[in-house]
N, C-alpha and C. Protein backbone atom coordinates (compact mmCIF):
# COMPACT_ATOMS: atom_id res chain seq x y z
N UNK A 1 -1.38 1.72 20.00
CA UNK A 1 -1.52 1.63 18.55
C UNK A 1 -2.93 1.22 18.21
N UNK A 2 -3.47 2.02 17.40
CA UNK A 2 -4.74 1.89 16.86
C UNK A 2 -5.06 0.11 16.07
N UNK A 3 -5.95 -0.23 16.18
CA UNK A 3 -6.12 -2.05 15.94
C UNK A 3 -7.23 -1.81 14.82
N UNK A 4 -7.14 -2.09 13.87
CA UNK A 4 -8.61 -2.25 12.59
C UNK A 4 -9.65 -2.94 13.20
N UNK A 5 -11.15 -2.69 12.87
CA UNK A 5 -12.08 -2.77 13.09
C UNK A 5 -12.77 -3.81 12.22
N UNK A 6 -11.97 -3.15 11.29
CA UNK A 6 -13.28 -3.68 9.78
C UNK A 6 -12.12 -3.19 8.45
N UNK A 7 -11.74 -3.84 8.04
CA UNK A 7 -10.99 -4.21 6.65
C UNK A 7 -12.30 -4.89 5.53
N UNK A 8 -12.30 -4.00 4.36
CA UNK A 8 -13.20 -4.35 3.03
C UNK A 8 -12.13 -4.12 2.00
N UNK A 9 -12.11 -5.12 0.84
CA UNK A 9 -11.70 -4.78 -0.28
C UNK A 9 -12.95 -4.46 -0.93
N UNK A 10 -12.38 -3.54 -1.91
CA UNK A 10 -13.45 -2.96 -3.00
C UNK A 10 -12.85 -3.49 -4.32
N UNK A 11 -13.07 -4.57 -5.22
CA UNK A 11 -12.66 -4.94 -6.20
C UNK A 11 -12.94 -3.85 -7.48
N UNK A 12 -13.60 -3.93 -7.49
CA UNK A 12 -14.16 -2.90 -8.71
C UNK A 12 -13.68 -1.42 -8.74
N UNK A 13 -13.48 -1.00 -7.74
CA UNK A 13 -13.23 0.28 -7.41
C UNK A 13 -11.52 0.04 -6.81
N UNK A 14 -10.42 -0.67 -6.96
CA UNK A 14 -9.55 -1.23 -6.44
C UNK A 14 -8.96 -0.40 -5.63
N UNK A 15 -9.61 -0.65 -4.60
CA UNK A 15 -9.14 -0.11 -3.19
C UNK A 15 -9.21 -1.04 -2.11
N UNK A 16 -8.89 -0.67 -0.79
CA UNK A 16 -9.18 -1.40 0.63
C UNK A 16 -9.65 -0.27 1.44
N UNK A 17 -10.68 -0.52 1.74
CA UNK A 17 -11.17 0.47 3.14
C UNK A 17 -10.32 -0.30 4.73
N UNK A 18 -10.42 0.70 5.65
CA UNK A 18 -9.78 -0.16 6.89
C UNK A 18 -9.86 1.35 7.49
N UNK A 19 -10.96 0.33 8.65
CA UNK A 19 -11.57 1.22 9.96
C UNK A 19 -10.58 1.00 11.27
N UNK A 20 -10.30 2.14 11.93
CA UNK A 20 -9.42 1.30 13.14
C UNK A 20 -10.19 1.79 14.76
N UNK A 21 -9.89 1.36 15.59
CA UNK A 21 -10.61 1.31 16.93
C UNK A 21 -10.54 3.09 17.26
N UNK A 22 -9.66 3.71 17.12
CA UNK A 22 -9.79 5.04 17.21
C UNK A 22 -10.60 5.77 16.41
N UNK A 23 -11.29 5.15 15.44
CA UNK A 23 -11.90 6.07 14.50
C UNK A 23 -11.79 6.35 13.61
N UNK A 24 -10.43 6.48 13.09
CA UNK A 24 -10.24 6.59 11.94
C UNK A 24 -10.49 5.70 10.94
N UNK A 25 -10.46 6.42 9.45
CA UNK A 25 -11.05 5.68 8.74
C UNK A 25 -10.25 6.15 7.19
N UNK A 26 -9.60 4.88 6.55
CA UNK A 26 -9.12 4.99 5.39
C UNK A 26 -9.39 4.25 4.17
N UNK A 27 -9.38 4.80 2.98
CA UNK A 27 -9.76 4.11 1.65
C UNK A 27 -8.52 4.25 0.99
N UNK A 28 -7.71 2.82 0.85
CA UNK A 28 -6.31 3.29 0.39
C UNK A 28 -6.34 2.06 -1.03
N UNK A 29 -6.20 3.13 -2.36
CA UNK A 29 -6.02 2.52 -3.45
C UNK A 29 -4.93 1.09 -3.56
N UNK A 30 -5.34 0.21 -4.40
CA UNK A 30 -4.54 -0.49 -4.63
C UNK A 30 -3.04 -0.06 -5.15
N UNK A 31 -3.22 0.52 -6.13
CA UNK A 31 -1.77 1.75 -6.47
C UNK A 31 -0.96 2.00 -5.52
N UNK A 32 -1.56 2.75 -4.51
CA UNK A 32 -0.58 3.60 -3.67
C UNK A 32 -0.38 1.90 -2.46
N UNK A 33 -1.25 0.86 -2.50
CA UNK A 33 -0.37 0.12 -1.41
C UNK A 33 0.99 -0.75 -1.77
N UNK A 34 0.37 -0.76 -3.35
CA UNK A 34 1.24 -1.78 -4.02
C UNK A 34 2.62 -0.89 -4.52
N UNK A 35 2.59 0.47 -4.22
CA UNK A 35 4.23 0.97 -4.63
C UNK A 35 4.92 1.45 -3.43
N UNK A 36 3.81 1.18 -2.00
CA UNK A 36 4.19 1.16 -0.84
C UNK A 36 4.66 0.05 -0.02
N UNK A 37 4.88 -1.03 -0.79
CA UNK A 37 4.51 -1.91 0.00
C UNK A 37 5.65 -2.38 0.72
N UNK A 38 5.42 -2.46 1.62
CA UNK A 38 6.57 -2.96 3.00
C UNK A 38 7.69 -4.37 2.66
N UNK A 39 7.79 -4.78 1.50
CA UNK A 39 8.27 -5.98 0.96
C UNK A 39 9.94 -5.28 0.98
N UNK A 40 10.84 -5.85 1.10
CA UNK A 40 12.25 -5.75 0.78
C UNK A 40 12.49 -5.46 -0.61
N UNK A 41 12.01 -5.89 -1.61
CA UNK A 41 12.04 -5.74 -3.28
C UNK A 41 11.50 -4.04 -2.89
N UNK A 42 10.73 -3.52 -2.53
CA UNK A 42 10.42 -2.10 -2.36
C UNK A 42 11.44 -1.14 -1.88
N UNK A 43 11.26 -1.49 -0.35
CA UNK A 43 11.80 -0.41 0.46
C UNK A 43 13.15 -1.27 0.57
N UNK A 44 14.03 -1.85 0.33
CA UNK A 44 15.32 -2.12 0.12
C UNK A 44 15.41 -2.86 2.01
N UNK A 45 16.55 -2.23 1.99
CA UNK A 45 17.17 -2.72 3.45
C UNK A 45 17.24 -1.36 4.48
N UNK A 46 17.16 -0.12 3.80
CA UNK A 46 17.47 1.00 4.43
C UNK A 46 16.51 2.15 3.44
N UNK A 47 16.29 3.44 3.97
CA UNK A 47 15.42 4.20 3.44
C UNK A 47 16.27 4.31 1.46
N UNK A 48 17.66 4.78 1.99
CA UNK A 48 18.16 5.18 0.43
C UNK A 48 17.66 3.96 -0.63
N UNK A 49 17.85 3.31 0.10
CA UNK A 49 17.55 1.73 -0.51
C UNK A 49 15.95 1.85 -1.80
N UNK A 50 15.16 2.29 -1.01
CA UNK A 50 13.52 2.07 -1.64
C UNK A 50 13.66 2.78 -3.24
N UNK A 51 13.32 1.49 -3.43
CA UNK A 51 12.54 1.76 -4.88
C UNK A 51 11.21 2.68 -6.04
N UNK A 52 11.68 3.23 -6.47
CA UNK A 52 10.48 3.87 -7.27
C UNK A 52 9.50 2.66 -8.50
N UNK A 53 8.58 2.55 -8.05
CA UNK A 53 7.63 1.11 -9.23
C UNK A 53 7.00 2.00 -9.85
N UNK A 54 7.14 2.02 -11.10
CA UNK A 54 6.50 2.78 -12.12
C UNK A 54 5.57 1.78 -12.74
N UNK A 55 4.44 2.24 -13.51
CA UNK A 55 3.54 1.58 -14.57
C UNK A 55 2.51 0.67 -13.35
N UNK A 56 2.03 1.05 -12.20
CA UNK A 56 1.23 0.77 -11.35
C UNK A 56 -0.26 1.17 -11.48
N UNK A 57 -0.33 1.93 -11.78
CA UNK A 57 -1.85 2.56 -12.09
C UNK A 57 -3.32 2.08 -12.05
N UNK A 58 -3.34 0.73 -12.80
CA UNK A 58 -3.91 0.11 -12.97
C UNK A 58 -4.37 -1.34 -11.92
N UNK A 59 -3.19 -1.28 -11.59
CA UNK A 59 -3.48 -2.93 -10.48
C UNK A 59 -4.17 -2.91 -9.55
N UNK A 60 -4.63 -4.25 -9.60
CA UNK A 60 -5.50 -4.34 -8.14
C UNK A 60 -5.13 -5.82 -7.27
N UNK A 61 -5.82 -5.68 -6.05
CA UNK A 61 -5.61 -6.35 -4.84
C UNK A 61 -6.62 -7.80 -5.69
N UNK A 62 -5.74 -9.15 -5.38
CA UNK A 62 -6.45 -10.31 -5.58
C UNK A 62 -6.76 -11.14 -4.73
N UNK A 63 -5.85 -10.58 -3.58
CA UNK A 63 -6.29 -11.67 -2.45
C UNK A 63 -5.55 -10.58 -1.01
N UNK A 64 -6.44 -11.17 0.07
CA UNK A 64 -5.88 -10.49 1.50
C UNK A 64 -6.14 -11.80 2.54
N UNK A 65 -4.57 -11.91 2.52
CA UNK A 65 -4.60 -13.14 3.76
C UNK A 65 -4.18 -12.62 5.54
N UNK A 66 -4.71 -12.58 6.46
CA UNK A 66 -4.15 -12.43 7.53
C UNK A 66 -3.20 -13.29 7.93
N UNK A 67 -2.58 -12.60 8.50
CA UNK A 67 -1.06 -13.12 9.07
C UNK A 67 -0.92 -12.78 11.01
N UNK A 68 -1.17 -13.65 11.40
CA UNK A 68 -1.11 -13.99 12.93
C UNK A 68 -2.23 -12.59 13.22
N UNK A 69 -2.08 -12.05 14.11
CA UNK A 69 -3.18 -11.34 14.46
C UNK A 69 -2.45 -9.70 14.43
N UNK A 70 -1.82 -9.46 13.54
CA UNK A 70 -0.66 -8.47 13.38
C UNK A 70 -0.94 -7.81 12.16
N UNK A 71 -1.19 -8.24 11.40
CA UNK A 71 -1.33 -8.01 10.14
C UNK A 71 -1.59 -8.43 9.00
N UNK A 72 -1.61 -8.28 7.38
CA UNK A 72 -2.31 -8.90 6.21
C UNK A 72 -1.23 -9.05 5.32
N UNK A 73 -1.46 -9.61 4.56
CA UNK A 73 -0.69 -9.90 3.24
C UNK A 73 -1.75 -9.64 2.34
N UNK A 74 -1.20 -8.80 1.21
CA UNK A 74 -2.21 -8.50 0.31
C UNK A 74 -1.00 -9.58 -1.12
N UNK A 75 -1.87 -9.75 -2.18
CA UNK A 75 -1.45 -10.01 -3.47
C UNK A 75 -2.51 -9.33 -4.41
N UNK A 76 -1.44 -8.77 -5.21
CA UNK A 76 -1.60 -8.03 -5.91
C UNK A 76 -1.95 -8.42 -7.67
N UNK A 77 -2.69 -8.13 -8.59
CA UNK A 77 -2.67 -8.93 -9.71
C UNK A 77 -1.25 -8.80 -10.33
N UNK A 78 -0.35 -8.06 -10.29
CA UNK A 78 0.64 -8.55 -10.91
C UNK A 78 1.87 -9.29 -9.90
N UNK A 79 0.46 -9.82 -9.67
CA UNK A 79 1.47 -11.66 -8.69
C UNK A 79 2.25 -10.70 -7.28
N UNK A 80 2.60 -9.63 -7.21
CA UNK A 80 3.79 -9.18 -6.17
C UNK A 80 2.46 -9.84 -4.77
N UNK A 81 3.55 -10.47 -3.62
CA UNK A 81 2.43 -10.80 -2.44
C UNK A 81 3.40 -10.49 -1.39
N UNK A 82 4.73 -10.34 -1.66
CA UNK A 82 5.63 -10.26 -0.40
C UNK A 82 5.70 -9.85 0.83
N UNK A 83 4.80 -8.12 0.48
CA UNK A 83 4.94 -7.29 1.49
C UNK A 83 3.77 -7.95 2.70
N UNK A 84 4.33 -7.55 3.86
CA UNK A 84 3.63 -7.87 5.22
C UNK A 84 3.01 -6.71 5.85
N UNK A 85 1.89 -6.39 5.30
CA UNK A 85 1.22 -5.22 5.95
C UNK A 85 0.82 -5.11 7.53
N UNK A 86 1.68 -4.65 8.46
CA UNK A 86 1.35 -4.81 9.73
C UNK A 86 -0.01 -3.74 10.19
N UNK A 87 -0.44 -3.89 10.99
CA UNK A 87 -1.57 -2.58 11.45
C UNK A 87 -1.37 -1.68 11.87
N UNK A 88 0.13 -0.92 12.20
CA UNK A 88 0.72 0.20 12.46
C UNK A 88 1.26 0.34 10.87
N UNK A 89 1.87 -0.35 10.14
CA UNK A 89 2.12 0.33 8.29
C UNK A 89 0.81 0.82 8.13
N UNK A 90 -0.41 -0.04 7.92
CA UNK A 90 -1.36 0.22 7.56
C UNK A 90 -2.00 1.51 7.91
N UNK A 91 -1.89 1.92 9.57
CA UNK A 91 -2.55 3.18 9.57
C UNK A 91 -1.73 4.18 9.44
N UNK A 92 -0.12 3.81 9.36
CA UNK A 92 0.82 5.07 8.34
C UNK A 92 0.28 5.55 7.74
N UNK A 93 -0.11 4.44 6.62
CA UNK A 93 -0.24 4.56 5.09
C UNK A 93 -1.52 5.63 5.11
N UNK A 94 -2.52 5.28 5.61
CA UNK A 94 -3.43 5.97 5.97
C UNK A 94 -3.18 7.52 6.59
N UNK A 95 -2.67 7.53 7.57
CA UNK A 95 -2.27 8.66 8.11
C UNK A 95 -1.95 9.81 6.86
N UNK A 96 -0.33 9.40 6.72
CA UNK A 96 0.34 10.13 5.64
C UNK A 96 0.12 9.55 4.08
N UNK A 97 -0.94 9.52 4.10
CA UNK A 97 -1.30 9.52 2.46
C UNK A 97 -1.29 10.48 1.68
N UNK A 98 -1.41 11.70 2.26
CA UNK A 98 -1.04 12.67 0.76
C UNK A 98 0.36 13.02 0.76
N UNK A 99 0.77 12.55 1.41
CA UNK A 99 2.35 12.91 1.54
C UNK A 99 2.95 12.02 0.93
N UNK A 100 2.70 11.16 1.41
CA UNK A 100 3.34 9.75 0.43
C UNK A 100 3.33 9.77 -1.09
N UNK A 101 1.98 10.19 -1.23
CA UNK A 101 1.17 9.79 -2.61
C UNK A 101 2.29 11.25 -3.27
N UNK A 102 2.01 12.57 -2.87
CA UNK A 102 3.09 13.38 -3.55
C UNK A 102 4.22 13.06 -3.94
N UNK A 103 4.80 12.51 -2.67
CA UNK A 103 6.74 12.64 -2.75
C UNK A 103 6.84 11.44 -4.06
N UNK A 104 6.05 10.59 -3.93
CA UNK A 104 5.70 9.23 -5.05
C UNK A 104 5.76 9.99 -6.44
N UNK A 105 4.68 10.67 -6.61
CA UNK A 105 4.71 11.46 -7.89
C UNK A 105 5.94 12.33 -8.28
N UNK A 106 6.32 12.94 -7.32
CA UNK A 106 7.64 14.03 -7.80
C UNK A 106 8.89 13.09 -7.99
N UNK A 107 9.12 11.57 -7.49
CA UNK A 107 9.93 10.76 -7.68
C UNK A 107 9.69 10.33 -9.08
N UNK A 108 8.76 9.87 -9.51
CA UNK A 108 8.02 9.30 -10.86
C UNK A 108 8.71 10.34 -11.84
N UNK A 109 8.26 12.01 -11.96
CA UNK A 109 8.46 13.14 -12.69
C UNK A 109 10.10 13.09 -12.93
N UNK A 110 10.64 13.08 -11.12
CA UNK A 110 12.11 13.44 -11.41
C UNK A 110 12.89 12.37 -12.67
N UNK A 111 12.52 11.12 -11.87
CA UNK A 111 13.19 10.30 -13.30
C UNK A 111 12.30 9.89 -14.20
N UNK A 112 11.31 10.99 -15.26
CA UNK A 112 10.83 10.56 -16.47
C UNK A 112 10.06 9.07 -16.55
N UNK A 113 9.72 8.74 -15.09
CA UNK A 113 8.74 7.75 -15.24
C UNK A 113 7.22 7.56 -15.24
N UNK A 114 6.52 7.08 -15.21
CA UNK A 114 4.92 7.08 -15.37
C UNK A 114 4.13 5.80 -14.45
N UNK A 115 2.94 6.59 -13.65
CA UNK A 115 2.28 5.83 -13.47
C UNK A 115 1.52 4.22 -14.37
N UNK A 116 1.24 4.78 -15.99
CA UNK A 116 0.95 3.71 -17.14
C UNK A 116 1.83 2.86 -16.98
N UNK A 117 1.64 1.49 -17.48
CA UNK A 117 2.09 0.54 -17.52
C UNK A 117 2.65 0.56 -19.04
């Protein structure tokens, strides 16, 4: 499993960059981590389980704490901090980002919801 290199938040631009030992290299919006996020309030207990978070658009990352040498905890400005970003989620997220980021949107469309807050 690929190990990060170099983790940057970009405040202004609300994103996180995160380099990993293989090379790869991702810029993953605050948006897409915060309606991804690995927390139980999200993804439930089981896949049927996960939640659609609408009115995200806008938020950003306020704080990134490491957690043992495994992974981060991000908090988010609208207070959510739960999720435990491990460094295999993380280079998921990365990986399958346009996939994610789609199936996200056609979930949003199907039930008449919106990225706006």
């Amino acid at each position: 499993m690929p190990l990060p290199i170099e983790i940057h938040l970009h405040r202004a631009e609300k994103e996180l960059e995160v380099t990993f030992d293989d090379g790869s290299h991702f810029i993953l919006p605050a948006e897409y981590l915060r309606v991804e996020s690995p927390s139980a309030e999200v993804q439930g207990h089981s896949p049927e389980q996960k939640q659609i978070v609408p009115g995200r658009r806008h938020v950003g990352i306020i704080g990134i704490e490491p957690v043992g040498n495994y992974a981060v905890r991000l908090t988010f400005d609208d207070l959510h901090d739960t999720g435990i970003y491990s460094w295999e989620y993380l280079y998921a997220l990365g990986r399958e980002q346009n996939a994610r980021w789609q199936h996200y949107l056609n979930a949003l469309a199907s039930r008449g919801l919106s990225r706006d807050p």
